[in-house]
Protein backbone atom coordinates (compact mmCIF):
# COMPACT_ATOMS: atom_id res chain seq x y z
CA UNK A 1 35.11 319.31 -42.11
CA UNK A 2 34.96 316.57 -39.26
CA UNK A 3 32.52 313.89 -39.05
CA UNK A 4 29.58 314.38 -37.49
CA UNK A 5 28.82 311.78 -35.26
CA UNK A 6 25.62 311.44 -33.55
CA UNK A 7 26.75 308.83 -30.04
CA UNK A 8 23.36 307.08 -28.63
CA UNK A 9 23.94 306.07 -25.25
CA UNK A 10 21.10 304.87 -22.37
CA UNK A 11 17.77 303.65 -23.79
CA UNK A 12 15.52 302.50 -21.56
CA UNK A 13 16.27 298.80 -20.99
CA UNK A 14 17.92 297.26 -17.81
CA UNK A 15 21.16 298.17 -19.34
CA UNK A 16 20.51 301.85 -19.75
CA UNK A 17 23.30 302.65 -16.84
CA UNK A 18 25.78 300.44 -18.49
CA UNK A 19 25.35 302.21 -21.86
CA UNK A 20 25.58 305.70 -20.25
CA UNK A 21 28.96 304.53 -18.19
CA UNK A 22 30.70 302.83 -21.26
CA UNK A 23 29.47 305.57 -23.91
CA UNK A 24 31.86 308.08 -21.92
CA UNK A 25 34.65 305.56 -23.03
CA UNK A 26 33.33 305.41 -26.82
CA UNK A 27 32.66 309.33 -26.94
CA UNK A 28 36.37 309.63 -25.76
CA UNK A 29 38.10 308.00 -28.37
CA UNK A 30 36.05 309.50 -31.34
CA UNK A 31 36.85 312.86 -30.12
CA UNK A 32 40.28 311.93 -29.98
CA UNK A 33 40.18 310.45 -33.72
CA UNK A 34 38.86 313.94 -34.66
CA UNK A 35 35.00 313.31 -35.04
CA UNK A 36 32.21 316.23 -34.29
CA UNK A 37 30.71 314.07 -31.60
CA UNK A 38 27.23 314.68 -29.86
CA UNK A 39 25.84 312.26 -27.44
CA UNK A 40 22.39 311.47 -27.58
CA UNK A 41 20.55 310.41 -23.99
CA UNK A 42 18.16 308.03 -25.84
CA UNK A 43 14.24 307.80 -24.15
CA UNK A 44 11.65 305.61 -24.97
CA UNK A 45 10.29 308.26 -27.49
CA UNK A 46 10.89 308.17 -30.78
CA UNK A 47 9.54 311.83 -31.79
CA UNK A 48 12.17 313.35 -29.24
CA UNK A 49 15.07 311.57 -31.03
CA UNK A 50 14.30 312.29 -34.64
CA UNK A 51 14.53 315.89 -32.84
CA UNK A 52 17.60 315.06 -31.94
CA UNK A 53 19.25 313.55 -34.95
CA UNK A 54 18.27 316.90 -37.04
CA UNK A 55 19.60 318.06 -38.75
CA UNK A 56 20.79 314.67 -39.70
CA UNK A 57 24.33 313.28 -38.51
CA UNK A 58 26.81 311.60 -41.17
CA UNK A 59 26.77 308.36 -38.99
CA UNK A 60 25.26 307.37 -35.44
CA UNK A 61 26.85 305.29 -33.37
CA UNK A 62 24.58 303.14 -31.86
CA UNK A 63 26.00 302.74 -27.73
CA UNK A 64 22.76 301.19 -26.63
CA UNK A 65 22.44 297.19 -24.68
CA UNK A 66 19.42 295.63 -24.19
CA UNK A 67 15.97 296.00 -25.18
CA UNK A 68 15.08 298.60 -27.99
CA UNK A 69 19.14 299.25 -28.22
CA UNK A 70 19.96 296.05 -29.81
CA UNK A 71 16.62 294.69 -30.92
CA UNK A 72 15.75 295.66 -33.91
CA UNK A 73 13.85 298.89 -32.93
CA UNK A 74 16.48 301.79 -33.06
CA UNK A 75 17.65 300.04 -35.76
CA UNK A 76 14.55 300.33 -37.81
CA UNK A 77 13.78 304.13 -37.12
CA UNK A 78 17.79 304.51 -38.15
CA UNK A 79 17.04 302.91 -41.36
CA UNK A 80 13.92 304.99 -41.94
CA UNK A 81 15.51 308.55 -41.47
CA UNK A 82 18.34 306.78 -44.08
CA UNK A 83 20.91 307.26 -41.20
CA UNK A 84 23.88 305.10 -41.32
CA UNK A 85 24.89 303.43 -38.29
CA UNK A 86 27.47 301.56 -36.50
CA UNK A 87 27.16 297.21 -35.59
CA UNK A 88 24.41 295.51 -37.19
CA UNK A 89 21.37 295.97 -39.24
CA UNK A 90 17.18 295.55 -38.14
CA UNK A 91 17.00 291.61 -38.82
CA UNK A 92 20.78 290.31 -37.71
CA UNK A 93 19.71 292.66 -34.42
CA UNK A 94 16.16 291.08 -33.98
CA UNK A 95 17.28 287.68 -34.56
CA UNK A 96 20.58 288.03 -31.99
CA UNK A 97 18.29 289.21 -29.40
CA UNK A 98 15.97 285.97 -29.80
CA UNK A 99 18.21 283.53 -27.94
CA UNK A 100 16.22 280.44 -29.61
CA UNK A 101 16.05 281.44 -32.69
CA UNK A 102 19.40 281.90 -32.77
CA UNK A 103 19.91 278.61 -31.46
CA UNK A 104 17.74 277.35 -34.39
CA UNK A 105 20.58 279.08 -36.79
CA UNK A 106 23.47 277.82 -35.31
CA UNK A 107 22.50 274.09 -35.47
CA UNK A 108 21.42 274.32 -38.73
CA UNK A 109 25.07 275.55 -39.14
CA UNK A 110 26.38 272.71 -37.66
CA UNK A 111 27.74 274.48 -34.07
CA UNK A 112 26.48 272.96 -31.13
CA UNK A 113 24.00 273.92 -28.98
CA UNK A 114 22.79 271.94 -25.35
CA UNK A 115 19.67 270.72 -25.50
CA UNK A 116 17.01 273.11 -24.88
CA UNK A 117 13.09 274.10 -25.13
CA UNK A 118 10.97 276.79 -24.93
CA UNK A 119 8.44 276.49 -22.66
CA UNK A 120 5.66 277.98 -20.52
CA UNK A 121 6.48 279.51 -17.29
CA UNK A 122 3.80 278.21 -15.89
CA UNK A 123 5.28 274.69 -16.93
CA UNK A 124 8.56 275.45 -15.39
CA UNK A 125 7.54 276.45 -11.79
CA UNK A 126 5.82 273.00 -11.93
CA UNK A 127 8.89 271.58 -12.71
CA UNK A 128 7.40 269.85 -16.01
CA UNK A 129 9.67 270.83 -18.37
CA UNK A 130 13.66 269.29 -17.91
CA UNK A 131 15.48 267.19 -14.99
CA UNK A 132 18.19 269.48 -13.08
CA UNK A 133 21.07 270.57 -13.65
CA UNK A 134 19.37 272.97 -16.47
CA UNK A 135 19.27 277.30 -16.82
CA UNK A 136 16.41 279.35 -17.35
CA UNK A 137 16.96 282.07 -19.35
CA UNK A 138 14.67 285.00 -20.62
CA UNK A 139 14.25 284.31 -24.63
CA UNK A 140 15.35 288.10 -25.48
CA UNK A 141 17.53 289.42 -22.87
CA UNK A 142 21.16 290.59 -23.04
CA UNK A 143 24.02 290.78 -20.21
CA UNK A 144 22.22 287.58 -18.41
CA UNK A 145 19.66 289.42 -17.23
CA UNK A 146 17.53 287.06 -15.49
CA UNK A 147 19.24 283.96 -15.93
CA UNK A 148 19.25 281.40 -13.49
CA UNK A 149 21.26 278.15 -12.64
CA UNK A 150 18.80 275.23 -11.00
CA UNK A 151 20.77 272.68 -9.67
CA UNK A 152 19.61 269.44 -7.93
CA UNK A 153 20.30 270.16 -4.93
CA UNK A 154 18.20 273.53 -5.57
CA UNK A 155 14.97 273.45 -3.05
CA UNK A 156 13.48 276.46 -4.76
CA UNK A 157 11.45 276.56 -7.29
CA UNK A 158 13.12 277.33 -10.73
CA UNK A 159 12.39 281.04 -10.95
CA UNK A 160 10.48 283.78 -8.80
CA UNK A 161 7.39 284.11 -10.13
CA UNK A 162 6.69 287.26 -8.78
CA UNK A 163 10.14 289.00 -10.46
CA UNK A 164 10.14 287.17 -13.41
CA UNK A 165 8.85 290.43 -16.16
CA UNK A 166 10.18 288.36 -18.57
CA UNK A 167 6.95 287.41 -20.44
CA UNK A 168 5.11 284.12 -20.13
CA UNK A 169 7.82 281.85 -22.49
CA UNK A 170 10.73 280.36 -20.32
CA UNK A 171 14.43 278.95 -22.46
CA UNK A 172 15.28 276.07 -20.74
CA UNK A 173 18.80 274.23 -21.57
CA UNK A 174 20.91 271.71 -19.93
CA UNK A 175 23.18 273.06 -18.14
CA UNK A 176 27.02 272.02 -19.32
CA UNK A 177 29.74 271.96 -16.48
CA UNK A 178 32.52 273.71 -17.01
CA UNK A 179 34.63 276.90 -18.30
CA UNK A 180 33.03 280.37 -19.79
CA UNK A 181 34.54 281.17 -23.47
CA UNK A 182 33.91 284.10 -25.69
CA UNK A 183 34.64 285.09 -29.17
CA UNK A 184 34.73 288.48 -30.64
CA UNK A 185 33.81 288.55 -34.37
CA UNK A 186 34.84 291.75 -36.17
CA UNK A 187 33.66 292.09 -39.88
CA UNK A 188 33.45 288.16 -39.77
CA UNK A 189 36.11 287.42 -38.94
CA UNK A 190 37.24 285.84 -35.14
CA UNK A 191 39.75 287.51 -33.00
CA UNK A 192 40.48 285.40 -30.50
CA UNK A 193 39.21 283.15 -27.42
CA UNK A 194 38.88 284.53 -24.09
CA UNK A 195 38.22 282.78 -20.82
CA UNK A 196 36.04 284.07 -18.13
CA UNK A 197 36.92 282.95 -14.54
CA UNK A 198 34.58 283.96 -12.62
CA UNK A 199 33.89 283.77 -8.79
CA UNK A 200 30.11 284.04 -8.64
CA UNK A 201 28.20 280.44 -10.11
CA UNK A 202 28.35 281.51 -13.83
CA UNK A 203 29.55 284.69 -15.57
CA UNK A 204 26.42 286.28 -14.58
CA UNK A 205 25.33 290.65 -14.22
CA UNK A 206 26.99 290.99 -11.40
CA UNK A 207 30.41 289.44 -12.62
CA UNK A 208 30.10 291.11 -16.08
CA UNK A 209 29.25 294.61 -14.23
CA UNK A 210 30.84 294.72 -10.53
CA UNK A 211 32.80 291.63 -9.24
CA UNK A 212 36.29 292.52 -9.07
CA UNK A 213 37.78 289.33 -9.29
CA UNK A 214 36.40 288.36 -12.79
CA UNK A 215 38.98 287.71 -14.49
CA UNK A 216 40.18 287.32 -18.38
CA UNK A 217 42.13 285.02 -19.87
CA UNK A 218 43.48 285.71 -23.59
CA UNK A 219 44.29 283.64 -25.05
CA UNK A 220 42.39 280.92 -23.22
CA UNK A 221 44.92 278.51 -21.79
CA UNK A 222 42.83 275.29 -23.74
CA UNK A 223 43.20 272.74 -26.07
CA UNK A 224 44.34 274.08 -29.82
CA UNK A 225 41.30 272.43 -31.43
CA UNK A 226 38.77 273.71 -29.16
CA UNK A 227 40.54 277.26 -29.21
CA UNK A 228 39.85 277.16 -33.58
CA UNK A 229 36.61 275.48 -33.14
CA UNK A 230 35.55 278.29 -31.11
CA UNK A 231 36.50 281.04 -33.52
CA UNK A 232 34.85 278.81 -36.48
CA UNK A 233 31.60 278.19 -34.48
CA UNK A 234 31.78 282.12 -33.70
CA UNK A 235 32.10 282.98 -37.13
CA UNK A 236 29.22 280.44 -38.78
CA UNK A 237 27.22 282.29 -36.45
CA UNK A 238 28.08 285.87 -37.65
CA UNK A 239 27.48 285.26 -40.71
CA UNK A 240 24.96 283.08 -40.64
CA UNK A 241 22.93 285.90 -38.87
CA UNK A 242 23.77 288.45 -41.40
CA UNK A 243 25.71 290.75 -38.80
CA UNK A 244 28.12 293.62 -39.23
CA UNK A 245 30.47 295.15 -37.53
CA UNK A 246 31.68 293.72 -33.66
CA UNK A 247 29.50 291.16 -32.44
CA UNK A 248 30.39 288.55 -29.72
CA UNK A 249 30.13 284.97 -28.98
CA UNK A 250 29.76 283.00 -25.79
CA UNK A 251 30.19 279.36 -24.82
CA UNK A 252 30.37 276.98 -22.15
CA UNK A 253 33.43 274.03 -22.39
CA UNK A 254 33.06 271.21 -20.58
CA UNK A 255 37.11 270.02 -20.70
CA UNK A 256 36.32 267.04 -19.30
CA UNK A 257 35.23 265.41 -22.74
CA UNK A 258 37.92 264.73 -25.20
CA UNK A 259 38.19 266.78 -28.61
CA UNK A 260 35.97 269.27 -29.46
CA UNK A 261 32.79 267.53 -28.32
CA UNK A 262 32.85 269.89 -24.80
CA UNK A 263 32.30 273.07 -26.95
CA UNK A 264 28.60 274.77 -26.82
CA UNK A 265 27.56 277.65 -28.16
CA UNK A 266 25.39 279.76 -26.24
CA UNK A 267 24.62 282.99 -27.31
CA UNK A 268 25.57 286.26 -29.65
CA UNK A 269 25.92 289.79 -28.62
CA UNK A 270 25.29 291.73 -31.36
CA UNK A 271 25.89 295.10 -29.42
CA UNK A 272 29.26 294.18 -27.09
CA UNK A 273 30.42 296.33 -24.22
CA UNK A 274 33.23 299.08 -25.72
CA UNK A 275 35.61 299.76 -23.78
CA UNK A 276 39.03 299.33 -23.89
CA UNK A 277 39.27 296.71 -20.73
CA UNK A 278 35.88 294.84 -22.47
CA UNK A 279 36.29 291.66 -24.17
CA UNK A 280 35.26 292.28 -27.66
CA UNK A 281 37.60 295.71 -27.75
CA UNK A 282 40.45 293.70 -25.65
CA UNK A 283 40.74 290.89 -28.81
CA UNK A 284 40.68 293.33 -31.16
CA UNK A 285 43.36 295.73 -29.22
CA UNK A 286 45.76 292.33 -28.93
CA UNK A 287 45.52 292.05 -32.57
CA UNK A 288 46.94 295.28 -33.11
CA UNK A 289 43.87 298.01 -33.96
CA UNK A 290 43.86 300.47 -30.65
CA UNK A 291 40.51 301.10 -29.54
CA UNK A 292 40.49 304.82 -30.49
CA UNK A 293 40.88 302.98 -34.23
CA UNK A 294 38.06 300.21 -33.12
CA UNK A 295 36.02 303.39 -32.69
CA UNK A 296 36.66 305.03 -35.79
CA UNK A 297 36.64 301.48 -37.91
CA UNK A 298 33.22 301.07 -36.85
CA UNK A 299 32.15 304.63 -37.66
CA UNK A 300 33.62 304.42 -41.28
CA UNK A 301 32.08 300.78 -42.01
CA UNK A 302 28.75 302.32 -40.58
CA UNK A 303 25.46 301.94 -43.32
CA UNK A 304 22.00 301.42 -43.60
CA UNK A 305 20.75 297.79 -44.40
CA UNK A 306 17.79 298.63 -45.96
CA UNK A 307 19.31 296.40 -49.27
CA UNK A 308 20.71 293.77 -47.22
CA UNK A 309 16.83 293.47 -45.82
CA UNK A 310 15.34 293.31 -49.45
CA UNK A 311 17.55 289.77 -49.76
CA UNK A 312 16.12 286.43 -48.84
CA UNK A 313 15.77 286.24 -45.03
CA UNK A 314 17.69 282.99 -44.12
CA UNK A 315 15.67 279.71 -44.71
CA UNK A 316 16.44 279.09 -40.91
CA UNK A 317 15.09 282.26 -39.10
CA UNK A 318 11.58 280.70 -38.65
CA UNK A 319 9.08 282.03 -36.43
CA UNK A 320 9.07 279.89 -33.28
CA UNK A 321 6.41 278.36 -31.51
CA UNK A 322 6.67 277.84 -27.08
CA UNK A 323 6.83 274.03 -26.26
CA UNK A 324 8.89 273.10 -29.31
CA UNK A 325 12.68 272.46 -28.91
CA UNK A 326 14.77 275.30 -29.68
């Protein structure tokens, strides 16, 4: 007997269209690798989906970006019903999502990181809190929702106080000049280094999700150094985390400083776009698994992490505080 495979796709976040459109990809291929698929239109209500997962699936394969998708939250419920399920478990999936904690992580690693703080949005429309260049970025956001370059030739303020439903704590980090990279890490290990060209001011929604002259560059055409010091910082992070599955990295290069010195990490995605034009898939694909055996890799490696949970938490996941550097 096949499978059965229980697909979440939507949610409720800002990305719920995204996960709908790329799920029809996903659902594809495990039908075609002989699974019993059935797709899930996840709501914001937790009674209707335990509904919907009974009688219980063998594995669901979590589809779902953004807030309550790759959080921690579906997770959690997943783990209570004893469900296994695809990417990673409740505290890599919190932590990912938590851009300076994650930060935190990776420099105790030893990967880079541009100098950043958490602060107040109050402090940043005053302009109180870093010198331009610098970003703002939401501190639990995915797909750069809400992100925001300030330059100093910027005669706005920082961010619009009236659309920013972001909460009342602002990340702040120096902005670094140069090219977009981005790692995919499968089961911990890198596949390769992308470049993202893009013709908007940074590889922001609207050039992950629409602009048609993004483009993609793999292997990125840089320095051999920087190319394996991306995939080690990528994979420090990974595990580091505790994450399973595909996750992916992103980092700015500034090329204009020698060695390896240019390279900053900037985020993880522990819930990637799948599809087989996405980067994450696209690594993997060049490295010889098609994405119909992505798909079905990531359904067989599926579990609960309810053990993994019971284990130390990481010495450097600590609560953080606004104000304090991140």
């Amino acid at each position: 007997m096949a499978k059965k495979v229980a697909l979440l796709v939507g949610g409720w976040s800002v990305e719920r269209q995204v996960s709908l459109e790329k799920g029809k990809k996903v659902e594809s291929a495990l039908r075609e690798a002989g699974y019993d698929v059935e797709v899930i239109d996840v709501k914001k209500d937790a009674e209707a989906l335990i509904q919907a997962l009974t009688p219980r699936p063998d594995v669901v394969f979590n589809n779902l970006h953004g807030r309550g998708g790759e959080d921690g939250e579906i997770q959690g419920l997943l783990e209570i019903l004893e469900i296994p399920y695809t990417h990673s478990g409740v505290r890599a999936s919190a932590i990912g999502m938590d851009k300076p904690t994650t930060r935190n992580i990776a420099q105790s690693l030893g990967v880079r990181v541009a100098e950043g703080v958490v602060a107040l949005k109050k402090d940043v429309l005053a302009g109180r809190v870093m010198s331009a260049p610098y970003v703002v970025k939401p501190t639990n956001e995915g797909s750069s929702v809400g992100v925001r370059i300030v330059m100093e030739t910027d005669n706005h303020p920082p961010l619009d106080s009236e659309s920013w439903i972001y909460g009342e704590e602002v990340l702040v980090e120096r902005y670094i000049p140069g090219r977009e990279l981005t790692v995919a890490v499968l089961d911990g290990k890198g596949q390769g280094v992308t470049e993202i060209v893009s013709q908007t001011r940074f590889f922001d929604y609207e050039a992950k999700y629409h602009d048609t002259r993004t483009e993609y560059v793999l292997p990125a055409k840089i320095p051999d150094p920087v190319y394996k010091a991306a995939l080690d910082f990528s994979e420090r992070v990974y595990n580091g985390i505790g994450c399973s599955g595909l996750a992916r990295c992103d980092f700015r290069y500034d090329d204009s400083v020698s060695g390896t010195e240019g390279l900053y990490f900037l985020e993880i995605n522990t819930q990637p776009g799948l599809t087989p034009e996405s980067i994450g898939p696209s690594q993997v694909i060049r490295n010889g698994m098609s994405f119909v055996e992505l798909c079905s890799h990531l359904v067989e490696t599926a579990k609960c992490h309810a053990q993994d949970q019971q284990k130390p938490a990481s010495a450097h996941a600590a609560p953080r505080e606004a104000k304090r550097r991140a």
